[in-house]
C-alpha atoms as a PDB file:
ATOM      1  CA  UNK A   1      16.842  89.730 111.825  1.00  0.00           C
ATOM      2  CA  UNK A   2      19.796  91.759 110.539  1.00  0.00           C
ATOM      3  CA  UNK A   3      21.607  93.975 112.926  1.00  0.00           C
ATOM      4  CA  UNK A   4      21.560  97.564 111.773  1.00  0.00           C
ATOM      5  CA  UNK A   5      23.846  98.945 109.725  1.00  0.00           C
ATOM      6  CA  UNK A   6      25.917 102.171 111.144  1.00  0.00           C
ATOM      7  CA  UNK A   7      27.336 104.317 108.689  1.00  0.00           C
ATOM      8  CA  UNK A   8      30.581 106.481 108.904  1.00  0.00           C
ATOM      9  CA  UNK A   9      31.442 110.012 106.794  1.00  0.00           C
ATOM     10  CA  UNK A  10      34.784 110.673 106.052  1.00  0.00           C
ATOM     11  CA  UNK A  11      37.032 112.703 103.479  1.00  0.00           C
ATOM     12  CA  UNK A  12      38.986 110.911 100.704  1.00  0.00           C
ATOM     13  CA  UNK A  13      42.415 110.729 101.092  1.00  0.00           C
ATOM     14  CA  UNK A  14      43.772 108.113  98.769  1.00  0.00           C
ATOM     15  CA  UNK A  15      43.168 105.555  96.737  1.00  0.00           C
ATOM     16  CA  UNK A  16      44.362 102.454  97.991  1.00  0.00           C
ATOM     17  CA  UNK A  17      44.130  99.627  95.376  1.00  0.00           C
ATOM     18  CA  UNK A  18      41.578  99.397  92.438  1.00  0.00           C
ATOM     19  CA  UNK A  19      38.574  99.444  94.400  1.00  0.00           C
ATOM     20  CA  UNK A  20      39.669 100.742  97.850  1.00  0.00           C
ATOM     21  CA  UNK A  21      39.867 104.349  99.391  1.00  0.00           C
ATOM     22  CA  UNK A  22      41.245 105.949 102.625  1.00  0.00           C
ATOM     23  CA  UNK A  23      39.211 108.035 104.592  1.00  0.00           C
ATOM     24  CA  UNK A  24      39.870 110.392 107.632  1.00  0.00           C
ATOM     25  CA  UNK A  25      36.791 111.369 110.221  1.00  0.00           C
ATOM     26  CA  UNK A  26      36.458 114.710 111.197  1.00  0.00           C
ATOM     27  CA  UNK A  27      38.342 113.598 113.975  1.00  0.00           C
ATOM     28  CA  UNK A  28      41.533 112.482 112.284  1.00  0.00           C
ATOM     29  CA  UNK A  29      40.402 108.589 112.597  1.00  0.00           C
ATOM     30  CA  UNK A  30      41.448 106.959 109.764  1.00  0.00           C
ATOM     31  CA  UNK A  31      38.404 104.660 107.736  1.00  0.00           C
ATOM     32  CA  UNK A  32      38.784 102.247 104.640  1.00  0.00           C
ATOM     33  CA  UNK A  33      36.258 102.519 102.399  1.00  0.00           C
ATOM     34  CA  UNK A  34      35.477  99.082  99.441  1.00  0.00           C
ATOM     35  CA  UNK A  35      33.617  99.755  96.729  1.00  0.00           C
ATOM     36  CA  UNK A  36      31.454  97.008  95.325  1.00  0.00           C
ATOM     37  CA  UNK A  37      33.085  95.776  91.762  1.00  0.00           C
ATOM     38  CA  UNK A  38      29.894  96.364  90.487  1.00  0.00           C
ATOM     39  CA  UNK A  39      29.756 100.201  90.590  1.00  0.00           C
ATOM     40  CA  UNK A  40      33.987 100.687  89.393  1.00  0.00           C
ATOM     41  CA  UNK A  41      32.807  99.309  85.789  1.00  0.00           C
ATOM     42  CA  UNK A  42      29.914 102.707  85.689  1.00  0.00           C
ATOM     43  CA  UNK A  43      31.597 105.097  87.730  1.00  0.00           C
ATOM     44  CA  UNK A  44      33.923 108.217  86.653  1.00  0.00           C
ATOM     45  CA  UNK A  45      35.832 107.760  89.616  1.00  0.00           C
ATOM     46  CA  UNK A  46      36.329 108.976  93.723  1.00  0.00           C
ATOM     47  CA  UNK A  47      38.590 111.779  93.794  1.00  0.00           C
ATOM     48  CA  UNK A  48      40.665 113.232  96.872  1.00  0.00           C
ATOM     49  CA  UNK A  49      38.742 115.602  99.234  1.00  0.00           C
ATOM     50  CA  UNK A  50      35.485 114.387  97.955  1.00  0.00           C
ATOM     51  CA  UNK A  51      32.935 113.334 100.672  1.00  0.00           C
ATOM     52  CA  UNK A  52      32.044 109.603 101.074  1.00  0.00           C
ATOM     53  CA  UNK A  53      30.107 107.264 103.527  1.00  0.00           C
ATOM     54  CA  UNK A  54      30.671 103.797 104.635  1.00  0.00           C
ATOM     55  CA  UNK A  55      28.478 100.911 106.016  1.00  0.00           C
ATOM     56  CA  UNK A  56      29.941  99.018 108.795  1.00  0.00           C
ATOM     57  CA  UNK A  57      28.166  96.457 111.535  1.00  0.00           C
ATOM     58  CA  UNK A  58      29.867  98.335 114.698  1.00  0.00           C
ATOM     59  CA  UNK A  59      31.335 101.495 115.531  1.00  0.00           C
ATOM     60  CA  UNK A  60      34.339  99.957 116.189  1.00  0.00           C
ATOM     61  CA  UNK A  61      34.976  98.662 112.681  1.00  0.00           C
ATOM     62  CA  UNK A  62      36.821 101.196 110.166  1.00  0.00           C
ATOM     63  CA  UNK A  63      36.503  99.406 106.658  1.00  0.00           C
ATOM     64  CA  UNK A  64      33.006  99.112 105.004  1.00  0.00           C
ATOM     65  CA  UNK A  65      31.461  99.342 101.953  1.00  0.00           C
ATOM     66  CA  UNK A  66      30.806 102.606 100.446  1.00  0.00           C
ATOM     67  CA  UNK A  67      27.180 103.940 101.158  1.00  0.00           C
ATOM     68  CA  UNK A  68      25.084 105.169  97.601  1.00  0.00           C
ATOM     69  CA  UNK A  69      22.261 107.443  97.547  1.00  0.00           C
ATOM     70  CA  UNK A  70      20.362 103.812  97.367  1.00  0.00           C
ATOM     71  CA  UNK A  71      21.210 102.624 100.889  1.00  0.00           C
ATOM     72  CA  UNK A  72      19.579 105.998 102.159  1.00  0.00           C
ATOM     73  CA  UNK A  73      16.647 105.777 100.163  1.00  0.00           C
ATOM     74  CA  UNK A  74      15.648 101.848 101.172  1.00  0.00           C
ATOM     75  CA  UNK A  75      16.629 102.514 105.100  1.00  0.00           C
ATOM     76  CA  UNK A  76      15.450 105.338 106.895  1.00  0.00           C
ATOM     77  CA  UNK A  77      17.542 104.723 109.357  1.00  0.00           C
ATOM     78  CA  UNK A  78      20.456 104.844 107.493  1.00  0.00           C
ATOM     79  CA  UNK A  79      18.886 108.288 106.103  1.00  0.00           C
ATOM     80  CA  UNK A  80      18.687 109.430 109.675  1.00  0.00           C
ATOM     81  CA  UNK A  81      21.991 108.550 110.240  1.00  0.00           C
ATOM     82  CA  UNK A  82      23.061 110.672 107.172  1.00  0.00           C
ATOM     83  CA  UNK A  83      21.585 113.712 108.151  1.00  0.00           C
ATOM     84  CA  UNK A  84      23.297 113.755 111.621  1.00  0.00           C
ATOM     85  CA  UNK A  85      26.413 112.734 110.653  1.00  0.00           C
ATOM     86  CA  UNK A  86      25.810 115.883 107.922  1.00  0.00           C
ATOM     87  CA  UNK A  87      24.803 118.169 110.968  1.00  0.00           C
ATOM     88  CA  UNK A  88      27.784 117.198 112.562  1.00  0.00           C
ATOM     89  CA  UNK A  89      29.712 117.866 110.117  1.00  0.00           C
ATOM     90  CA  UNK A  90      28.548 121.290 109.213  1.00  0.00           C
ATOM     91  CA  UNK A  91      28.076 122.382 112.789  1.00  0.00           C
ATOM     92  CA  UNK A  92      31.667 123.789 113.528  1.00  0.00           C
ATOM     93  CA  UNK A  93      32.334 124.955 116.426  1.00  0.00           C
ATOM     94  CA  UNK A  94      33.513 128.132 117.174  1.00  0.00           C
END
């Protein structure tokens, strides 16, 4: 059985190489985020400051592939995941 996936939000910072972005957690942790050569031939492009999700196997890993509105939809897990990191995100403390 396949271990579940853990997913990662970060900010775009820059763009790395032709299909590879830099990220930064809310904490300042820095993330590497691949996208699949499938999806750079359809898509208008990742800008800077945009908000963007990885998939990695442990939380100790900082490069993964870039999570789609796909990978929430077929894992509820994953979709879980989402929403907390979201909450997280969003909840600022004061």
């Amino acid at each position: 059985m396949n271990k579940p996936m853990i997913l990662k939000r970060g900010t775009v910072k820059r763009k790395l190489s032709s299909n590879q972005y830099e990220l930064e957690e809310k904490d300042g942790a820095k993330l590497i985020m691949t996208v699949p050569k499938k999806f750079l031939m359809n898509y208008l492009g990742i800008e800077t400051g945009d908000i963007a999700y990885i998939l990695v196997n442990s939380e100790d890993e900082i490069e993964g592939k870039w999570a789609i509105k796909y990978d929430f939809m077929d894992d509820p897990n994953l979709l879980l995941q989402k929403e907390e990191l979201d909450k997280k995100y969003t909840d600022e403390s004061v």
